[in-house]
C-alpha atoms as a PDB file:
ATOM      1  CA  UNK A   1     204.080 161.160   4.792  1.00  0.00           C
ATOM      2  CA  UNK A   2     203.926 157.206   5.269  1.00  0.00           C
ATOM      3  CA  UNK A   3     206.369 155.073   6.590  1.00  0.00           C
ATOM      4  CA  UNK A   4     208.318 154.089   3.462  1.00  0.00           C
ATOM      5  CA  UNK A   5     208.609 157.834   2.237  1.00  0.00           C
ATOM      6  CA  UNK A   6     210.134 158.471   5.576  1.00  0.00           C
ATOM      7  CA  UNK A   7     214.360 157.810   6.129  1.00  0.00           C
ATOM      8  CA  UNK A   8     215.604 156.222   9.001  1.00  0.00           C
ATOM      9  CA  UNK A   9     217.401 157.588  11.280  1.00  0.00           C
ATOM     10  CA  UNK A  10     221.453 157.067  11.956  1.00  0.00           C
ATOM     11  CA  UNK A  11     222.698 154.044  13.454  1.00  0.00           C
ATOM     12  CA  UNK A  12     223.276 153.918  17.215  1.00  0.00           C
ATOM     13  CA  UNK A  13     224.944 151.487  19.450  1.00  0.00           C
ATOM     14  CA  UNK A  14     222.619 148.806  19.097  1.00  0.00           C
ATOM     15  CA  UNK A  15     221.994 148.393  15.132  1.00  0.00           C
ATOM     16  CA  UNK A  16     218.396 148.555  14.366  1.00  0.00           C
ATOM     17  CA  UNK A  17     216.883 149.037  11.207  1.00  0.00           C
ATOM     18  CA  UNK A  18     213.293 148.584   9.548  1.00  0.00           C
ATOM     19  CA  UNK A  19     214.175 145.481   8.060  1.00  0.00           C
ATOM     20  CA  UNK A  20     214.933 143.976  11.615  1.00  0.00           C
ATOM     21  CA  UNK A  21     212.416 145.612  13.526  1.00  0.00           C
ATOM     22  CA  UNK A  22     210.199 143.853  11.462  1.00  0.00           C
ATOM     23  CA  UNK A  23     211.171 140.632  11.098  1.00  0.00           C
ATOM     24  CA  UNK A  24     211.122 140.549  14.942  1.00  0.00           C
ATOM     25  CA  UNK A  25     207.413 141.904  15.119  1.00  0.00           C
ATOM     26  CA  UNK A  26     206.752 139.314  12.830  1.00  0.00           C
ATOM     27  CA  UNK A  27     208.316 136.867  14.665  1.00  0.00           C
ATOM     28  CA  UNK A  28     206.252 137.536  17.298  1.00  0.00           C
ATOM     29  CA  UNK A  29     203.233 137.908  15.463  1.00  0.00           C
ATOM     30  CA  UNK A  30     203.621 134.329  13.739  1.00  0.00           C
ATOM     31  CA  UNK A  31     204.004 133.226  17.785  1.00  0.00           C
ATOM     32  CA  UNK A  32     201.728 134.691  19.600  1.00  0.00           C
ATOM     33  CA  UNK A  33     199.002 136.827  16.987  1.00  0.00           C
ATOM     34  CA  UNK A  34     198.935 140.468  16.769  1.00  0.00           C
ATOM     35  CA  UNK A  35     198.085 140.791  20.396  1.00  0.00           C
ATOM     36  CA  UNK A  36     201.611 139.446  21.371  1.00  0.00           C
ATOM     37  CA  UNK A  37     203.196 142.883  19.326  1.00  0.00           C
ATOM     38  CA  UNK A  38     203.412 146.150  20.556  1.00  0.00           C
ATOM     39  CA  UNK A  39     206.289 148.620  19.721  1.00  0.00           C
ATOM     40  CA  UNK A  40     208.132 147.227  23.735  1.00  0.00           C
ATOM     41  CA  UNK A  41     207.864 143.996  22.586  1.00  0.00           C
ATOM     42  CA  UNK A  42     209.142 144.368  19.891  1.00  0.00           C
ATOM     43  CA  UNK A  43     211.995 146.514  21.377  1.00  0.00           C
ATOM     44  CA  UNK A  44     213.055 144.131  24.114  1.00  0.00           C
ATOM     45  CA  UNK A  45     212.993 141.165  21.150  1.00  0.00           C
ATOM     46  CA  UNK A  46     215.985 143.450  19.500  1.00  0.00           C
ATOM     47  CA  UNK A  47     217.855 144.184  23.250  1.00  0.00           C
ATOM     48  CA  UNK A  48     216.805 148.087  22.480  1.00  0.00           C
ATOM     49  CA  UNK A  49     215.372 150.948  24.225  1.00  0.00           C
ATOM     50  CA  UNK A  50     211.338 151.491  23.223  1.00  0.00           C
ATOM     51  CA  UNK A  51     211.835 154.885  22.597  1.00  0.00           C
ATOM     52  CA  UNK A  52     214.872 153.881  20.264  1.00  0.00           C
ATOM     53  CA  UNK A  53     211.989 152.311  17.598  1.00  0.00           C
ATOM     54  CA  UNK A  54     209.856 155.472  17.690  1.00  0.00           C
ATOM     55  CA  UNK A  55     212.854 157.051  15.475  1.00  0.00           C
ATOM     56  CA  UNK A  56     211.734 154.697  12.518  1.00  0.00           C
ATOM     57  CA  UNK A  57     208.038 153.751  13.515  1.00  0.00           C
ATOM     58  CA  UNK A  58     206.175 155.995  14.855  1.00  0.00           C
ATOM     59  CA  UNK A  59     202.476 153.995  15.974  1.00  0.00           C
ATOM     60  CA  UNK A  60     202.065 149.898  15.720  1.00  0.00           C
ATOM     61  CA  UNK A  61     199.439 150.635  12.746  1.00  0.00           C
ATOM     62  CA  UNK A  62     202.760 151.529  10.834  1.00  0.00           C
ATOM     63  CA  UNK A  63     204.074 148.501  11.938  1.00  0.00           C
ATOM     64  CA  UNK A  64     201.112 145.938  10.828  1.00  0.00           C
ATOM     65  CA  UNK A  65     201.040 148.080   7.688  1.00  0.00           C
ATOM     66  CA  UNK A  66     205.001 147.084   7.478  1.00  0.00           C
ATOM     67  CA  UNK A  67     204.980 143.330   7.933  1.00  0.00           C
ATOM     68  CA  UNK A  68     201.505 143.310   5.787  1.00  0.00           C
ATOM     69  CA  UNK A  69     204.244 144.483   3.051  1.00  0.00           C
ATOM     70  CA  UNK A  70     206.952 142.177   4.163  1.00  0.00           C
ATOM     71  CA  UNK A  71     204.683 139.370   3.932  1.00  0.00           C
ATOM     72  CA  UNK A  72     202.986 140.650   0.284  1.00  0.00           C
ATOM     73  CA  UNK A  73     206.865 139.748  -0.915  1.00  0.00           C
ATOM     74  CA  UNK A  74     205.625 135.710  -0.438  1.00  0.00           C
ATOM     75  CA  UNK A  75     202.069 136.672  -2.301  1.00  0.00           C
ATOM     76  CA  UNK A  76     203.963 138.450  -5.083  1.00  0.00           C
ATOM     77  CA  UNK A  77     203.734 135.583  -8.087  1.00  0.00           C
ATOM     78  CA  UNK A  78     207.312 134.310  -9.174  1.00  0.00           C
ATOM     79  CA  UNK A  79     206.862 134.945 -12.726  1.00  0.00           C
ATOM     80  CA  UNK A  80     203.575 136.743 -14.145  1.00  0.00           C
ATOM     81  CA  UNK A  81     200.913 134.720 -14.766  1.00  0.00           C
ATOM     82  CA  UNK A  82     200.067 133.486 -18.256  1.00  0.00           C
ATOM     83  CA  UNK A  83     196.479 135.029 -18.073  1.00  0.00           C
ATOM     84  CA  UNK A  84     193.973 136.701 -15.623  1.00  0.00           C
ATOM     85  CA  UNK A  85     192.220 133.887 -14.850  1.00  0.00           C
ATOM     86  CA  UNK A  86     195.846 131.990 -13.510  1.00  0.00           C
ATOM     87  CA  UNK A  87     197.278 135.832 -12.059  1.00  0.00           C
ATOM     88  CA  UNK A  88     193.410 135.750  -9.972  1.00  0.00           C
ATOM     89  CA  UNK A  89     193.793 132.150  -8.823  1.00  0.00           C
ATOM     90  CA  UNK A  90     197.690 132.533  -7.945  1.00  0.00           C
ATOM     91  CA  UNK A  91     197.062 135.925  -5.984  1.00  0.00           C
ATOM     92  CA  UNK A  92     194.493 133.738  -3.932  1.00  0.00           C
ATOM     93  CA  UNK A  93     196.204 130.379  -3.478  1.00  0.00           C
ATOM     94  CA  UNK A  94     199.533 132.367  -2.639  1.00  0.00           C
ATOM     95  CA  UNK A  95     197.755 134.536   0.004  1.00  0.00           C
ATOM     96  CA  UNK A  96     196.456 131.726   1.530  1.00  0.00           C
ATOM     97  CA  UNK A  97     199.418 129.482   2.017  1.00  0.00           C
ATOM     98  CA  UNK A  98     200.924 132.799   3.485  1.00  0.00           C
ATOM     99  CA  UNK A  99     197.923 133.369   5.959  1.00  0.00           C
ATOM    100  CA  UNK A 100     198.623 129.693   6.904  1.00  0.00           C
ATOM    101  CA  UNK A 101     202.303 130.766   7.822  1.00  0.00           C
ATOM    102  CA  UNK A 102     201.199 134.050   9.091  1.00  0.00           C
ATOM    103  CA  UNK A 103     198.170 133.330  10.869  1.00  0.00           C
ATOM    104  CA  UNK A 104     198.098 136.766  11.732  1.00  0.00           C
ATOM    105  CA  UNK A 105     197.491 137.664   8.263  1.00  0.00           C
ATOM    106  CA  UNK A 106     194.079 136.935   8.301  1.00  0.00           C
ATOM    107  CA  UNK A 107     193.183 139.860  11.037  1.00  0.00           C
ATOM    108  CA  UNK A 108     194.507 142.272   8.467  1.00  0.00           C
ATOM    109  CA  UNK A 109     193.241 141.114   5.102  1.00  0.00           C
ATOM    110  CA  UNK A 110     190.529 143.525   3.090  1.00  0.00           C
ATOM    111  CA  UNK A 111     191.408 146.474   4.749  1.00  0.00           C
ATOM    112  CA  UNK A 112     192.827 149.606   3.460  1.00  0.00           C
ATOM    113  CA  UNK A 113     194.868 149.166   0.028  1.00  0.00           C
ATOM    114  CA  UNK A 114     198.719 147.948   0.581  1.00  0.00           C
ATOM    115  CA  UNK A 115     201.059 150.945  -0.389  1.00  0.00           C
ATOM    116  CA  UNK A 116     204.016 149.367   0.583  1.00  0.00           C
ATOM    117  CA  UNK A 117     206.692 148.529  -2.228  1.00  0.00           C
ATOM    118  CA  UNK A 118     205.500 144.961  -1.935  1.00  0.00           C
ATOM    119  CA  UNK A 119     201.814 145.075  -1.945  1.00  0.00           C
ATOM    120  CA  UNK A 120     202.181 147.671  -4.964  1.00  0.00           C
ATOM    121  CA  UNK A 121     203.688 144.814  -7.140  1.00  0.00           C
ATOM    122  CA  UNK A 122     201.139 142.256  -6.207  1.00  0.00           C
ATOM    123  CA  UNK A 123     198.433 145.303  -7.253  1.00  0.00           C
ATOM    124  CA  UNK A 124     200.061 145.515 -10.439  1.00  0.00           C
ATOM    125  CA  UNK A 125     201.067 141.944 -11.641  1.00  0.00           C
ATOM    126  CA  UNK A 126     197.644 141.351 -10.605  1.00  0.00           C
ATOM    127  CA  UNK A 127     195.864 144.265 -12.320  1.00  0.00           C
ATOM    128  CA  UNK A 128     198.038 144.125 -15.221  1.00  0.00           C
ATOM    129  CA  UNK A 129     196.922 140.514 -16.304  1.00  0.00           C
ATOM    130  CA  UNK A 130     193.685 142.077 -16.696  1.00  0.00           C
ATOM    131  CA  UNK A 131     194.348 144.931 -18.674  1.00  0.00           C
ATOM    132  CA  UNK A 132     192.755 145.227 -21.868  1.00  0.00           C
ATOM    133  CA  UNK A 133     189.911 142.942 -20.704  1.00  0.00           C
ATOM    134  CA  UNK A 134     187.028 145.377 -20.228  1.00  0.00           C
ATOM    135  CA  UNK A 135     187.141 149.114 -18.713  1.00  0.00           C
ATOM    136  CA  UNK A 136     189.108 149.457 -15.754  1.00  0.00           C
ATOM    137  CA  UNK A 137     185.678 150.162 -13.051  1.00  0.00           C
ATOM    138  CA  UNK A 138     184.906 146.510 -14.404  1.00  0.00           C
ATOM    139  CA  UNK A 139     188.219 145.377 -14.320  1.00  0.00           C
ATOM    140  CA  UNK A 140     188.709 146.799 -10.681  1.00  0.00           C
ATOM    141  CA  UNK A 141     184.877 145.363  -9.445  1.00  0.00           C
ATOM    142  CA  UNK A 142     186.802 141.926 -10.631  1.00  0.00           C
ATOM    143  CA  UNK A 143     189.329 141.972  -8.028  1.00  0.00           C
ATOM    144  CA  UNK A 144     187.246 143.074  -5.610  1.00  0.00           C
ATOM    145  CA  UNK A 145     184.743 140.338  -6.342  1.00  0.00           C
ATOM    146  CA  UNK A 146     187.787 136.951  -6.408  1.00  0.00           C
ATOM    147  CA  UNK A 147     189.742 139.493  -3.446  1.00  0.00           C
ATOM    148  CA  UNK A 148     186.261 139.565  -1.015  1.00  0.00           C
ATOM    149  CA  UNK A 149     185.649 135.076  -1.687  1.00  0.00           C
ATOM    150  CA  UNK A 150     189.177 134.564  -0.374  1.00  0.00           C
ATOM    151  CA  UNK A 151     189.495 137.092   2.318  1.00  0.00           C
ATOM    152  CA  UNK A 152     186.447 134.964   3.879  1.00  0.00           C
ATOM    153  CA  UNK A 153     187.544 131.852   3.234  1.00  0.00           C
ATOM    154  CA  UNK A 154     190.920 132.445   4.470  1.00  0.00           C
ATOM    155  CA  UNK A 155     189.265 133.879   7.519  1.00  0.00           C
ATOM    156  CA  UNK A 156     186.895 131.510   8.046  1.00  0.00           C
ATOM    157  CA  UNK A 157     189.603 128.342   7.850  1.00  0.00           C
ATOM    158  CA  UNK A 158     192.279 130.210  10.009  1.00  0.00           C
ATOM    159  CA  UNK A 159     189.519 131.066  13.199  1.00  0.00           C
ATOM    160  CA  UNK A 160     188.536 126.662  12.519  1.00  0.00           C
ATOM    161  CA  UNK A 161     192.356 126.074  13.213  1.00  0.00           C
ATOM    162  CA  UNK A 162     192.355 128.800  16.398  1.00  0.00           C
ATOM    163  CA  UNK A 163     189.447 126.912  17.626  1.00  0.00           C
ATOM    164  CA  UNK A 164     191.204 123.587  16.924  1.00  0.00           C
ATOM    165  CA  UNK A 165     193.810 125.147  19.028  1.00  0.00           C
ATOM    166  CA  UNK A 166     191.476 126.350  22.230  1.00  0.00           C
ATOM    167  CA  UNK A 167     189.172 123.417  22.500  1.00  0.00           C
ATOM    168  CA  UNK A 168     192.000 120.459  21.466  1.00  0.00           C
ATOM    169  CA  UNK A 169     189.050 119.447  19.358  1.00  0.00           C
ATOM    170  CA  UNK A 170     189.960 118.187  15.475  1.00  0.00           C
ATOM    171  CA  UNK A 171     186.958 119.361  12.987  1.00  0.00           C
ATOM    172  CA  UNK A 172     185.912 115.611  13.543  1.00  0.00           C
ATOM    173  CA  UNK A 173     186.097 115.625  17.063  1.00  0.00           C
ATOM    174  CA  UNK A 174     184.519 118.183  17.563  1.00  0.00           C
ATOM    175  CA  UNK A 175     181.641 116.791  15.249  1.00  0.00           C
ATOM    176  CA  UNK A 176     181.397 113.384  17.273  1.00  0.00           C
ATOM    177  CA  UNK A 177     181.061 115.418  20.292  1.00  0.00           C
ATOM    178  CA  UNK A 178     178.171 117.235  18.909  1.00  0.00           C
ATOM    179  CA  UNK A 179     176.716 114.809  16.897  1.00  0.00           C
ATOM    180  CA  UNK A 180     174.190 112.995  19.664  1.00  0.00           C
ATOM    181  CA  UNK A 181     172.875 116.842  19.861  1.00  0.00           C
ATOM    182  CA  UNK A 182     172.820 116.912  16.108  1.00  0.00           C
ATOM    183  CA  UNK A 183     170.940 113.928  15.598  1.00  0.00           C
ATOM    184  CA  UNK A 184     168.108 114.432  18.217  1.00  0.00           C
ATOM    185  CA  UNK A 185     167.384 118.079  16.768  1.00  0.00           C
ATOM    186  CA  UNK A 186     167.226 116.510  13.326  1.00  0.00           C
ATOM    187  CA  UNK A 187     164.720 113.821  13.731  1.00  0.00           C
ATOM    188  CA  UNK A 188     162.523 116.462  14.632  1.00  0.00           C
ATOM    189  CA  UNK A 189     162.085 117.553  11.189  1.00  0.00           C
ATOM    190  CA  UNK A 190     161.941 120.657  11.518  1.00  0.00           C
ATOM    191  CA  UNK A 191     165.552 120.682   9.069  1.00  0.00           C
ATOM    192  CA  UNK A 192     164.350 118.786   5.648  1.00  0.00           C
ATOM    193  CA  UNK A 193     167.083 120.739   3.828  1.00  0.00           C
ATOM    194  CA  UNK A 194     169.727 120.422   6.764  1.00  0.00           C
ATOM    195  CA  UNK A 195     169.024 116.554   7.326  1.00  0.00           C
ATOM    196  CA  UNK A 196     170.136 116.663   3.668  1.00  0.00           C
ATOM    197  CA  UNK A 197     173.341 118.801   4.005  1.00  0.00           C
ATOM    198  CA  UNK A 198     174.775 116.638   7.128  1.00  0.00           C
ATOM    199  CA  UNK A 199     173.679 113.141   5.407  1.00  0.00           C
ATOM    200  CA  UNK A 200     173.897 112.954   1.988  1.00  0.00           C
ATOM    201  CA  UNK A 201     176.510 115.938   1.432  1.00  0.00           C
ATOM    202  CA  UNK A 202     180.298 115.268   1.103  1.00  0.00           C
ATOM    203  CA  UNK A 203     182.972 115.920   3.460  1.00  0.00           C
ATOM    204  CA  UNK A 204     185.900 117.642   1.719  1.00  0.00           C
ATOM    205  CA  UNK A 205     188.915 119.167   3.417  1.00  0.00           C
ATOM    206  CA  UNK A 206     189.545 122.909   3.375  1.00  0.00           C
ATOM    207  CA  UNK A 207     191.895 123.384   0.275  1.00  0.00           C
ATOM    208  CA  UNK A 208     189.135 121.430  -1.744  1.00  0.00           C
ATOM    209  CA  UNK A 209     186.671 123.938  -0.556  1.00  0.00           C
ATOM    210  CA  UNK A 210     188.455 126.873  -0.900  1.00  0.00           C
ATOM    211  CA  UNK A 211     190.071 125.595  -4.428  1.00  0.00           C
ATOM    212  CA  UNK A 212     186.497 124.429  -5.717  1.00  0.00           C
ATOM    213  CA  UNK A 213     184.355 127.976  -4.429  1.00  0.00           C
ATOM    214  CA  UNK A 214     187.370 130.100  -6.083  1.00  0.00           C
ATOM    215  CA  UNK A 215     186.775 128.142  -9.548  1.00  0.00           C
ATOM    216  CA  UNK A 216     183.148 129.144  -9.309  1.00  0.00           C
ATOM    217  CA  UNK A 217     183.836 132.713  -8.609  1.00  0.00           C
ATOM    218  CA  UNK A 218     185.988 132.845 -11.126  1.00  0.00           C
ATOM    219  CA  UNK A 219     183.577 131.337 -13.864  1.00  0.00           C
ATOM    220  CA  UNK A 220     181.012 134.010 -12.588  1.00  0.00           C
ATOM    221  CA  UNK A 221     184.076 137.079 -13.177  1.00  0.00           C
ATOM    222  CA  UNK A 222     184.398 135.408 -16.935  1.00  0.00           C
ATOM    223  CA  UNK A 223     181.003 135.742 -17.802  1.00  0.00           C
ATOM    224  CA  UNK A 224     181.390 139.475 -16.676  1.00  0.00           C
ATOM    225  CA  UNK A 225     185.053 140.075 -18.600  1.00  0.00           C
ATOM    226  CA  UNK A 226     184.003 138.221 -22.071  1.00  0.00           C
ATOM    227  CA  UNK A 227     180.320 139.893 -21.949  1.00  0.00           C
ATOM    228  CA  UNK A 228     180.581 142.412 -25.762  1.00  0.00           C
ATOM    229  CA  UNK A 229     179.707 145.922 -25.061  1.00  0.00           C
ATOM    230  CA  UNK A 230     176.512 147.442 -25.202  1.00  0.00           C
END
């Protein structure tokens, strides 16, 4: 039985429910990471007894796999999309402004399917745009494809920002502080194609990147979805 088929227990003295037992391990989560939640945190964050929150969660798996949901409600497109190509760039852009809320997020992201209420819709807005667009193993290899570019990129930009964070080094100040190193090991050259990357290539921010690499995954999904049948 998973957590959502499961009920909740009575009220006691001290009103708990899901809902707010959540929101607090997110708030936590959102301060601190993942490390900073655990079910006593999370308890004395509400004024409650630990044991009190093993009557409606009963392991802190259950809880990730509840705020995953909670936050799949932000992912979950307004209105549905016009086409796939739109529902495949909206499920990425939208679950990477929420990873940038939720750093957290990004810890948890291509794991086990959601099967929360929330994560359920995003499956099937998202799967639904698709339908009718080739057989379903192709259809479902599409998703994986877009779902696998923007779990790394998200990953990759949110551990940049934690290291921002450690080191109190900017992307650019970190590469001035490198640089002199950079420079001697490149006049060696020993690098002809990496002299060329750090020289002549162009610095764009991180949206750009990630908005720019998702285009070109999703040109390479096209060619798959339009291809005529054997």
């Amino acid at each position: 039985m998973t957590v959502w088929d499961r009920p909740e227990p009575p009220t006691r003295p001290v009103p708990l429910d899901r809902e707010r037992i959540v929101a607090a391990a997110i708030a936590l989560a959102d301060e601190g990471g993942l490390a900073a939640v655990s079910l006593r945190k999370v308890a004395a964050r509400l004024e409650a007894g630990p044991m009190r929150l093993y009557g409606y969660i009963s392991t802190k798996e259950e809880l990730f796999d509840l705020m995953v949901d909670e936050v799949q409600a932000e992912i979950l497109p307004e209105e549905q999309p016009g086409d796939w190509r739109e529902a495949l760039r909206v499920l990425a852009h939208r679950t990477r402004q929420a990873a940038l809320r939720h750093e957290w997020l990004a810890d948890l992201l291509g794991g086990r399917p959601a099967l929360g209420p929330n994560g359920l819709a995003v499956a099937e807005s998202t799967l639904s745009a698709l339908d009718g667009l080739a057989d379903i193993d192709t259809v479902m290899r599409a998703v994986e494809t877009v779902s696998a570019y923007f779990t790394g990129a998200i990953r990759r930009e949110i551990t940049n920002l934690r290291a921002e964070r450690a080191t109190g080094l900017s992307k650019h100040d970190w590469q001035r502080a490198r640089g002199p190193h950079l420079t001697r090991v490149l006049a060696t050259g020993r690098f002809p194609a990496l002299t060329k990357a750090v020289y002549d290539g162009t610095d764009v921010d991180a949206e750009a990147s990630f908005t720019t690499g998702l285009d070109w995954v999703l040109d390479a999904v096209a060619a798959k979805l339009t291809r005529p049948p054997a």
